[in-house]
Protein backbone atom coordinates (compact mmCIF):
# COMPACT_ATOMS: atom_id res chain seq x y z
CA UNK A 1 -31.77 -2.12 -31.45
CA UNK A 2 -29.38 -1.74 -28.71
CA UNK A 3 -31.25 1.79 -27.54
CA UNK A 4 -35.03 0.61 -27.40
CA UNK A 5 -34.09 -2.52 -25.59
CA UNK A 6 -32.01 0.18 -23.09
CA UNK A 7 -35.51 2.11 -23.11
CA UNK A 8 -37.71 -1.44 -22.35
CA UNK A 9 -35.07 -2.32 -19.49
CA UNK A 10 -35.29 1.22 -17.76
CA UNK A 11 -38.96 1.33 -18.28
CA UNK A 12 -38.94 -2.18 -16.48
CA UNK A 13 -36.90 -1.01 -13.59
CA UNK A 14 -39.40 1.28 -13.13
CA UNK A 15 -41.65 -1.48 -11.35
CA UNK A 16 -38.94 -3.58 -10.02
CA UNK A 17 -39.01 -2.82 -6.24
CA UNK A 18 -35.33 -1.81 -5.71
CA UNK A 19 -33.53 -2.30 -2.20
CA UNK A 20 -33.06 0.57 0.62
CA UNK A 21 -29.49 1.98 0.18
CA UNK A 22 -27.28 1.45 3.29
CA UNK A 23 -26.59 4.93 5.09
CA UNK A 24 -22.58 5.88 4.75
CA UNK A 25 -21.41 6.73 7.87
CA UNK A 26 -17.86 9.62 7.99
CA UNK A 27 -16.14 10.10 11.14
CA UNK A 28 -13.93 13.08 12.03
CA UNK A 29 -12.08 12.80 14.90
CA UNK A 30 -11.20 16.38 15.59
CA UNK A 31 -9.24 17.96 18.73
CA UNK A 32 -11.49 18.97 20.68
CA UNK A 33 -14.49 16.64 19.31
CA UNK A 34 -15.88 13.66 17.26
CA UNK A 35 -18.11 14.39 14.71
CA UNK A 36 -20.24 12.29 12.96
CA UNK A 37 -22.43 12.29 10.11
CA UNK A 38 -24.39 9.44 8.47
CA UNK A 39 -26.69 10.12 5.08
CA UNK A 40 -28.23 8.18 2.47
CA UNK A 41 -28.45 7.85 -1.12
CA UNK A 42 -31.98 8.72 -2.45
CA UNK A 43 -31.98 8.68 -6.47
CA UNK A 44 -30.18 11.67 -7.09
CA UNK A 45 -30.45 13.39 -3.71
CA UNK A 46 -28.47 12.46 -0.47
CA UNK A 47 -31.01 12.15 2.60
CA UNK A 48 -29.17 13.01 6.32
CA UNK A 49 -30.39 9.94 8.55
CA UNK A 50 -28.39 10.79 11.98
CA UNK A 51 -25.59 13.13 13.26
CA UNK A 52 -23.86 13.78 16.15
CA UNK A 53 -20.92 15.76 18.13
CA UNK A 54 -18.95 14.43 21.12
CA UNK A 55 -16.67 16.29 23.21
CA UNK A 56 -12.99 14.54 23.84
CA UNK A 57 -12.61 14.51 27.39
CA UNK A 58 -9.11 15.12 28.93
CA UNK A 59 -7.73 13.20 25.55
CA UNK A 60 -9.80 10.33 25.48
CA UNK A 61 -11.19 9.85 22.11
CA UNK A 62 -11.23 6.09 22.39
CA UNK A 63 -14.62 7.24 24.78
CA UNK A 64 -15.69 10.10 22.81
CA UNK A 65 -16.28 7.86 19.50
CA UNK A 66 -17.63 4.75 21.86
CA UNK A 67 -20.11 7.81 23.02
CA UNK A 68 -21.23 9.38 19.52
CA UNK A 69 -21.98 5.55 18.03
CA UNK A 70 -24.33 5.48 20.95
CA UNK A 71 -26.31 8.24 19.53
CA UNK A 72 -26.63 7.01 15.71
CA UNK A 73 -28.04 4.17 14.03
CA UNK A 74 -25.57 1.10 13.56
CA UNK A 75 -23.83 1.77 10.63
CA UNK A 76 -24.98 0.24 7.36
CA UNK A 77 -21.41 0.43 5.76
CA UNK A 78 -17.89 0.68 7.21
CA UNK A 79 -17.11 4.43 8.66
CA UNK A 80 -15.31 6.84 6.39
CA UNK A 81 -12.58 8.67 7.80
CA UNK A 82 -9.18 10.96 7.03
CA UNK A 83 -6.29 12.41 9.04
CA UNK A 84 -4.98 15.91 8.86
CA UNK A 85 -2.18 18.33 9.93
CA UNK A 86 1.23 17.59 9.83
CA UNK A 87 2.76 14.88 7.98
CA UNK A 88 -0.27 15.22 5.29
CA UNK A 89 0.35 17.14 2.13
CA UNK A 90 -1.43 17.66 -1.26
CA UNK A 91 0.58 19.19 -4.38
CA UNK A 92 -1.14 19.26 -7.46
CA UNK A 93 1.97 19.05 -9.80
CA UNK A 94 2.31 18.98 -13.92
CA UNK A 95 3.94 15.71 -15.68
CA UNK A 96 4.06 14.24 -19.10
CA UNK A 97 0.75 13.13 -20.42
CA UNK A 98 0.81 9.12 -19.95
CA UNK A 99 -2.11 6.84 -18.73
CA UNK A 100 -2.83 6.30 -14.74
CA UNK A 101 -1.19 2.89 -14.78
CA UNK A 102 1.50 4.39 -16.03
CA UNK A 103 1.30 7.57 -14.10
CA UNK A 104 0.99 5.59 -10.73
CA UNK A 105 4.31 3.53 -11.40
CA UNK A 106 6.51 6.47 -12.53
CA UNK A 107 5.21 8.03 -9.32
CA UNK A 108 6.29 5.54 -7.15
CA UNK A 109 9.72 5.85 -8.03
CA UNK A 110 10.06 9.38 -8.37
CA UNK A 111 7.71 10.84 -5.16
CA UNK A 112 10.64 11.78 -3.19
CA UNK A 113 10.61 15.07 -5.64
CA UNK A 114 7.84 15.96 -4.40
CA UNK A 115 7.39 15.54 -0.89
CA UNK A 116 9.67 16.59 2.38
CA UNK A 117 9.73 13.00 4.12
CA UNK A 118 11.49 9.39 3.32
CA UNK A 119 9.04 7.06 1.31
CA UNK A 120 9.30 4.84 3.52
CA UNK A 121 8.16 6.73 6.31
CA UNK A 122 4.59 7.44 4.33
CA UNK A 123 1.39 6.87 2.21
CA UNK A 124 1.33 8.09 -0.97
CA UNK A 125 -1.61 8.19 -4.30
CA UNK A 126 -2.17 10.37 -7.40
CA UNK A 127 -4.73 11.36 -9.86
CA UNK A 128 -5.10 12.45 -13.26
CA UNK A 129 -7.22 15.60 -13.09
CA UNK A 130 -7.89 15.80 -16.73
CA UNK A 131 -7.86 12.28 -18.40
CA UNK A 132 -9.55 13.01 -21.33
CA UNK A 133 -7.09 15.81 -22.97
CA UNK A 134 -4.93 15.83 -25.52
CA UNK A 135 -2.14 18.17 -24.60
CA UNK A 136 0.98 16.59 -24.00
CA UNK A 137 1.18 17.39 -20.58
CA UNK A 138 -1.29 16.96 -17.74
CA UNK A 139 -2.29 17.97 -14.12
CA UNK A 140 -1.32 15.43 -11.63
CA UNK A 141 -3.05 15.98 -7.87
CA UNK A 142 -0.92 14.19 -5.58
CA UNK A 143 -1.52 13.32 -1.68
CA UNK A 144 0.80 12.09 0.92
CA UNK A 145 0.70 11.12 4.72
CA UNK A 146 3.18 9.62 6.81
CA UNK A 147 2.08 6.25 8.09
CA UNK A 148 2.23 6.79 11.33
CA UNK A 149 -0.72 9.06 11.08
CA UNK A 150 -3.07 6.61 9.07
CA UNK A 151 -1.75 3.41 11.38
CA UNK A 152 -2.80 5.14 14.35
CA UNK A 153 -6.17 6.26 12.86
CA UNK A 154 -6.42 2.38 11.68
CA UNK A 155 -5.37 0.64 15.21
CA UNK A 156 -8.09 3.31 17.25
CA UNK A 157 -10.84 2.19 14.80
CA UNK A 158 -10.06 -1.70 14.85
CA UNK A 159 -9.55 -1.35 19.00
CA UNK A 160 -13.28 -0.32 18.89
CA UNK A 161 -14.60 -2.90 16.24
CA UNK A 162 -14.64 -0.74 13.13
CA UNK A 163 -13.40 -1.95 9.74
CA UNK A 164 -12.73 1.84 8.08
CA UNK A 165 -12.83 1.10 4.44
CA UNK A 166 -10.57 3.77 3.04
CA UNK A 167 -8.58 6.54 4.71
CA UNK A 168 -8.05 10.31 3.19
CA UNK A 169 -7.56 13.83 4.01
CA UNK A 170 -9.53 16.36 5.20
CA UNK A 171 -8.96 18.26 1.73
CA UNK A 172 -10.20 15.40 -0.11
CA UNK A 173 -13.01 14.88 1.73
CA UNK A 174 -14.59 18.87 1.25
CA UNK A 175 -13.55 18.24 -2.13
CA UNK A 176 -16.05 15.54 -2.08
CA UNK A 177 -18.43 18.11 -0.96
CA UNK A 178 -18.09 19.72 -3.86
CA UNK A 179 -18.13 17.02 -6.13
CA UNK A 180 -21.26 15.64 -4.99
CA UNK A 181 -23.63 18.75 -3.82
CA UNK A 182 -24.36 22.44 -5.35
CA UNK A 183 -21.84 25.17 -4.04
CA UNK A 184 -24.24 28.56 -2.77
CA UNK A 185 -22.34 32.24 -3.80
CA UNK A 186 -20.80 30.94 -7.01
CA UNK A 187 -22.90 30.31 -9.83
CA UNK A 188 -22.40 26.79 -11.43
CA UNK A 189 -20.80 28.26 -14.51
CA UNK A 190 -18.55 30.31 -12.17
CA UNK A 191 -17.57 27.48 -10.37
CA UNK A 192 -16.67 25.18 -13.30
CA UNK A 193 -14.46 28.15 -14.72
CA UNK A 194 -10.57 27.04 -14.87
CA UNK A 195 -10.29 31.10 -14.27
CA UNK A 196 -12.00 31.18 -10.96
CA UNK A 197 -10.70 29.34 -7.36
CA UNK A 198 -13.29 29.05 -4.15
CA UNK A 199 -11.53 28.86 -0.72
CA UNK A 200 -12.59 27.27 2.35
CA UNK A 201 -10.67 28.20 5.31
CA UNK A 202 -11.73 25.02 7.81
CA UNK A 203 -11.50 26.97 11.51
CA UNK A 204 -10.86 24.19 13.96
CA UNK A 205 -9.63 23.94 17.71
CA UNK A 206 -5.65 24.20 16.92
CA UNK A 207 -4.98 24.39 13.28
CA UNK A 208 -6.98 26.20 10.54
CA UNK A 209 -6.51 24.81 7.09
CA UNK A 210 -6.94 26.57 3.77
CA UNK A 211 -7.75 24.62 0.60
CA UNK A 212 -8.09 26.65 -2.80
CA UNK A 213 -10.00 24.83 -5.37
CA UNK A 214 -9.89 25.42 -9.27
CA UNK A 215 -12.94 23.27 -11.20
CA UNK A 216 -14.05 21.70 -7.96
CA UNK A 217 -10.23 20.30 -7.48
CA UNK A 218 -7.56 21.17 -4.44
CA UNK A 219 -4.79 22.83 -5.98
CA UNK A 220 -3.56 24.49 -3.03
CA UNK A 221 -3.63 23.43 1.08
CA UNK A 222 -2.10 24.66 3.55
CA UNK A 223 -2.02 24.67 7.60
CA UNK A 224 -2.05 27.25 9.27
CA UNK A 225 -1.23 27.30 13.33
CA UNK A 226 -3.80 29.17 14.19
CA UNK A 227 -7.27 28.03 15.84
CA UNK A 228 -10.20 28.69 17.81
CA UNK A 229 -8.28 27.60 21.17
CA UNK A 230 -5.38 30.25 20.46
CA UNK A 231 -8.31 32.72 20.30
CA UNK A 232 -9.79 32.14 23.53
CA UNK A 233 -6.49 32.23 25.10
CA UNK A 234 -6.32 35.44 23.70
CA UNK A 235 -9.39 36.84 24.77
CA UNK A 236 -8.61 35.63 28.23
CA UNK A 237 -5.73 37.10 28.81
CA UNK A 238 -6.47 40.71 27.27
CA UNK A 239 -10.23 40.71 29.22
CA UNK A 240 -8.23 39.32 32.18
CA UNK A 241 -11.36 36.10 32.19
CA UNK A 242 -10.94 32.48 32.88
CA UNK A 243 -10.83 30.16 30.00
CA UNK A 244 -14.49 29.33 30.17
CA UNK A 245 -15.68 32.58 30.32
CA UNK A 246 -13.68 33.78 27.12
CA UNK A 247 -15.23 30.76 25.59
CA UNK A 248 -18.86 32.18 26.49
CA UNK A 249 -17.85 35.69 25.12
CA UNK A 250 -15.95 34.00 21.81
CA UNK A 251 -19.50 31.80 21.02
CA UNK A 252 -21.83 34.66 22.35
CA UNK A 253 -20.59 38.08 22.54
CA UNK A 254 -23.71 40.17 22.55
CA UNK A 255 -22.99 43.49 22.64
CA UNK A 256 -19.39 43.24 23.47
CA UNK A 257 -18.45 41.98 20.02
CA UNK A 258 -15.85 44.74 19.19
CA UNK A 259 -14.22 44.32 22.20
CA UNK A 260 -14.52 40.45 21.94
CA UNK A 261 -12.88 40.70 18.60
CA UNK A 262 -10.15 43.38 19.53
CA UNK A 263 -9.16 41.45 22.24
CA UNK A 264 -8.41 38.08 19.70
CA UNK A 265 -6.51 40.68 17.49
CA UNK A 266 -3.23 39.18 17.81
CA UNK A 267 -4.45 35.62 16.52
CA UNK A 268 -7.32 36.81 14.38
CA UNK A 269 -4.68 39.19 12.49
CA UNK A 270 -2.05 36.27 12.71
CA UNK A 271 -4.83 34.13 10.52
CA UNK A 272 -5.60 36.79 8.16
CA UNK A 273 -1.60 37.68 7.19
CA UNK A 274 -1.46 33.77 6.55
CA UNK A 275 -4.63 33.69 4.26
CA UNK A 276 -3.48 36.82 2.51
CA UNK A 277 0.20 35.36 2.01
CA UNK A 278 -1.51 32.48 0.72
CA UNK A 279 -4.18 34.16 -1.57
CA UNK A 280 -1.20 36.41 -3.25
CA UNK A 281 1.00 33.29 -3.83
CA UNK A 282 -1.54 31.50 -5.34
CA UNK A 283 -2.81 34.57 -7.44
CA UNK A 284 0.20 34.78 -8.77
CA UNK A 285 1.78 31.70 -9.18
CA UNK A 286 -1.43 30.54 -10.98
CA UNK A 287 -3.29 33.24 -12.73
CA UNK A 288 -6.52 32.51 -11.20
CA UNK A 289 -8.93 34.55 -8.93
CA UNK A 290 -10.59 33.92 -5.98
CA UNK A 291 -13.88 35.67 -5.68
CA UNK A 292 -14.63 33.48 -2.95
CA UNK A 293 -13.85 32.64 0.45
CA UNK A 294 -16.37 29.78 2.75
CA UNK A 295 -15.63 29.35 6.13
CA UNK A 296 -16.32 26.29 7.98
CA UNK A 297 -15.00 24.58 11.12
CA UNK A 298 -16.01 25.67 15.12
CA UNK A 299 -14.05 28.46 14.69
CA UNK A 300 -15.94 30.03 12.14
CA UNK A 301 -18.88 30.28 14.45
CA UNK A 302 -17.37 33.30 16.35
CA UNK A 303 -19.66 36.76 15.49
CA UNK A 304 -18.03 39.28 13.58
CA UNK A 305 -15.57 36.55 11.82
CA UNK A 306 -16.87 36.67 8.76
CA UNK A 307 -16.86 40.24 8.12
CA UNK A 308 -13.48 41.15 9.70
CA UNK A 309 -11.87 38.36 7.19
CA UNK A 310 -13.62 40.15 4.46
CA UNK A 311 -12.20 43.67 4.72
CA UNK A 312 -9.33 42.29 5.55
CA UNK A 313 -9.11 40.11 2.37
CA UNK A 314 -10.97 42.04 0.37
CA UNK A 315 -13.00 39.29 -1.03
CA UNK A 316 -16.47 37.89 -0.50
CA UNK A 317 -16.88 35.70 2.79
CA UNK A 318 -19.55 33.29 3.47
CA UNK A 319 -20.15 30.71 5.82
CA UNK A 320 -20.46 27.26 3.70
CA UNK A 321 -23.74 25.85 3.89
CA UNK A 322 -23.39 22.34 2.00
CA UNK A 323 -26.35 20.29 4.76
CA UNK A 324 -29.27 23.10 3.01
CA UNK A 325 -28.87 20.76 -0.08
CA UNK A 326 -29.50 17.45 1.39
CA UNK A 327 -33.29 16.47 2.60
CA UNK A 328 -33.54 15.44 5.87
CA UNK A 329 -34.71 12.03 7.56
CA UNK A 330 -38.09 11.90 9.90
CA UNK A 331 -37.28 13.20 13.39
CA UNK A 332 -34.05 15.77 12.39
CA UNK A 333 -34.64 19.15 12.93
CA UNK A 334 -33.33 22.17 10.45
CA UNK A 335 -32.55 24.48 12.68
CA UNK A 336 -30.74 22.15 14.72
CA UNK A 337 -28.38 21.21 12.21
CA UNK A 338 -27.81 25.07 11.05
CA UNK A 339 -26.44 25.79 14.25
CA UNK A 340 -24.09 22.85 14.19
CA UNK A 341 -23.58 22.52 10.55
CA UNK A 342 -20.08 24.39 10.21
CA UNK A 343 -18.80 21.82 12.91
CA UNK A 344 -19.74 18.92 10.48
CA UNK A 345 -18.10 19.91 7.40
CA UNK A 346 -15.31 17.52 6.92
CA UNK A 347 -17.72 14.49 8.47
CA UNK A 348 -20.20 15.14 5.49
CA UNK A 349 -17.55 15.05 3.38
CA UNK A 350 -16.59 11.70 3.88
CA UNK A 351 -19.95 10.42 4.44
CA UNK A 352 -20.98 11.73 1.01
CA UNK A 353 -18.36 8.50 -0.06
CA UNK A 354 -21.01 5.90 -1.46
C-alpha cells in the first residue's frame, strides 16, 4: 500500500507547478583576486547563472568583493565561503568504530593529538567517512582552522552586509566538486576504487595546495610555498624584464615557451620536488596509486605546465574541467568560461553547497 500511494504522490507532483530554486552563490577571496560563482539547481543538473573575477587592488579586498557583487545577480541565498593556508589542516585519521555523536564528543577532548595549535586558539569538526561498516574501526576525516582565520573571514563579510552561512576549506570545497559533478580522465568505476587516489594541485598567486583524494574523499593536503607570483619573479629576473612583462610572457609565451619555462626552473622544479615528496609519502604510507593528477588554480594556466609536471611525475596531467558538466544560463558564453574556468575552481566548489 505504502509503494502505490508513493507512485500516486510522485505522479501528482508531476503537475504541481514547483518553485524556482534560489541560485547558491561561493565566494573565494584569493590573493591576488575575488572570484565568484553563482549556479542553480535544475532537477538533477546544476545550471551556472553568473560569474565573475575581480582583481584586489593594492590589498583592498573590502573593494574588490563590493566590485564583483556589482557584476552578479543579488544573491538568492547567503554566500558560501572557506579560508586556506596556514593555520588550516585536514588529517584523515583511524579511531574506534562508535557513532558521530559519540565520535564528535570524544573528539573534542582529545583533538590536541592531532593538530599542532592550542584548542583554544581554533575551529575544529569531523566526519565519519564510512558510517555504514562493520569493522571495528573506522576512518575519521578531521579539519581544523585557527579562529583567527574564520573571524576575520566572518567580520569582512558582515562589514559588507553578508550573512555567510557556513565557513570551510578550500579542500572541502573541491571535494564538493567531486561529490556533486562527473570527474573527466578517470572512469567512474576508477574513481570509486579505494585502490586509486586523483590529485588536484590548486596553482594560485602565493601558495599551491595539493589534495589527494581516495573514493571522492581528502585524505591528504598539503601547502606548498610555491605560486604563480614566485614564478614571474623568476622569469623576471633570469630574462632581465619588468614584472609586467614576465607576466605577459608567463600567460602568453608564444614561441618563447622553452625559454619562458627554463627561466621559472628554479620555482617550477621547487613545485615538482614537493609534489613528488608528497606523491611517494602518500604511495607508501597508504598503498594506493595515483594515476591522476588535475591542475587547477591561475597558475595552472601557464603553457607548457602541464606537460613539464607530467614527465616530471611520471603520471597523467590534466587540467580539471568540472564547469563542461554544468548547463549554462541565457547570455553566458562557453568559451568565455573555458578560459577562466581553472581560476574558478574552489568558487564552484562552494557554490555547488545547496
Amino acid at each position: 500500500m505504502n509503494a502505490l500511494l508513493q507512485k500516486y504522490l510522485d505522479f501528482v507532483k508531476k503537475f504541481i507547478p514547483q518553485p524556482e530554486a534560489k541560485p547558491s552563490v561561493g565566494i573565494d577571496l584569493g590573493d591576488s583576486a575575488v572570484k565568484l560563482v553563482e549556479v542553480r539547481k535544475k532537477g538533477e543538473k546544476y545550471e551556472l547563472t553568473g560569474w565573475a573575477i575581480e582583481p584586489v587592488s593594492q590589498g583592498n579586498i573590502k573593494d574588490a568583493i563590493k566590485n564583483i557583487l556589482s557584476k552578479v545577480k543579488a544573491p538568492g541565498k547567503a554566500p558560501f565561503t572557506a579560508v586556506h593556508g596556514k593555520g588550516t589542516l585536514i588529517r584523515c585519521i583511524t579511531m574506534p568504530r562508535m557513532t558521530l555523536a559519540e565520535l564528535k564528543k570524544s573528539f573534542s577532548l582529545e583533538a590536541d593529538k592531532y593538530f599542532p595549535f592550542p584548542l583554544n586558539q581554533i575551529y575544529t569538526d569531523c566526519y565519519i567517512l564510512d558510517p555504514r561498516s562493520k569493522e571495528s574501526k573506522m576512518p575519521v576525516l578531521v579539519a581544523a582552522s585557527k579562529k583567527e582565520l574564520v573571524e576575520e573571514r566572518l567580520s569582512l563579510l558582515t562589514s559588507l552586509g553578508l550573512q555567510p552561512d557556513f565557513i570551510t576549506l578550500n579542500a572541502i570545497a573541491m571535494a564538493n566538486i567531486l561529490d556533486v559533478l562527473t570527474i573527466r580522465g578517470l572512469s567512474q568505476a576508477e574513481l570509486d576504487k579505494k585502490s586509486t587516489a586523483v590529485a588536484i594541485l590548486d596553482m594560485g598567486d602565493q601558495v599551491s595546495n595539493l589534495t589527494i583524494f581516495v573514493d571522492k574523499v581528502p585524505w591528504f593536503t598539503r601547502d606548498i610555498f610555491v605560486g604563480g607570483r614566485e614564478v614571474t619573479r623568476n622569469i623576471s629576473h633570469t630574462l632581465g624584464v619588468s614584472l609586467e612583462e614576465a607576466e605577459k610572457l608567463k600567460s602568453r609565451p608564444s614561441e618563447r615557451q622553452e625559454e619562458v619555462l627554463n627561466a621559472a626552473d628554479s620555482a617550477l622544479s621547487h613545485l615538482v620536488s614537493e609534489v613528488r615528496l608528497s606523491f611517494d609519502y602518500f604511495i607508501t604510507e597508504k598503498n594506493v596509486s595515483i594515476p591522476l593528477l588535475l591542475l587547477t588554480g591561475g597558475g595552472s594556466m601557464m603553457p607548457g605546465i602541464e606537460d613539464l609536471l607530467a614527465n616530471n611525475l611520471e603520471v597523467k596531467v590534466k587540467p580539471w574541467t568540472p564547469f563542461e558538466d554544468l548547463e549554462l544560463a541565457p547570455g553566458l558564453n562557453r568559451e568565455e568560461i573555458n578560459a577562466q574556468a581553472s581560476k574558478l575552481t574552489i568558487a564552484l566548489g562552494l557554490a555547488l553547497y545547496q
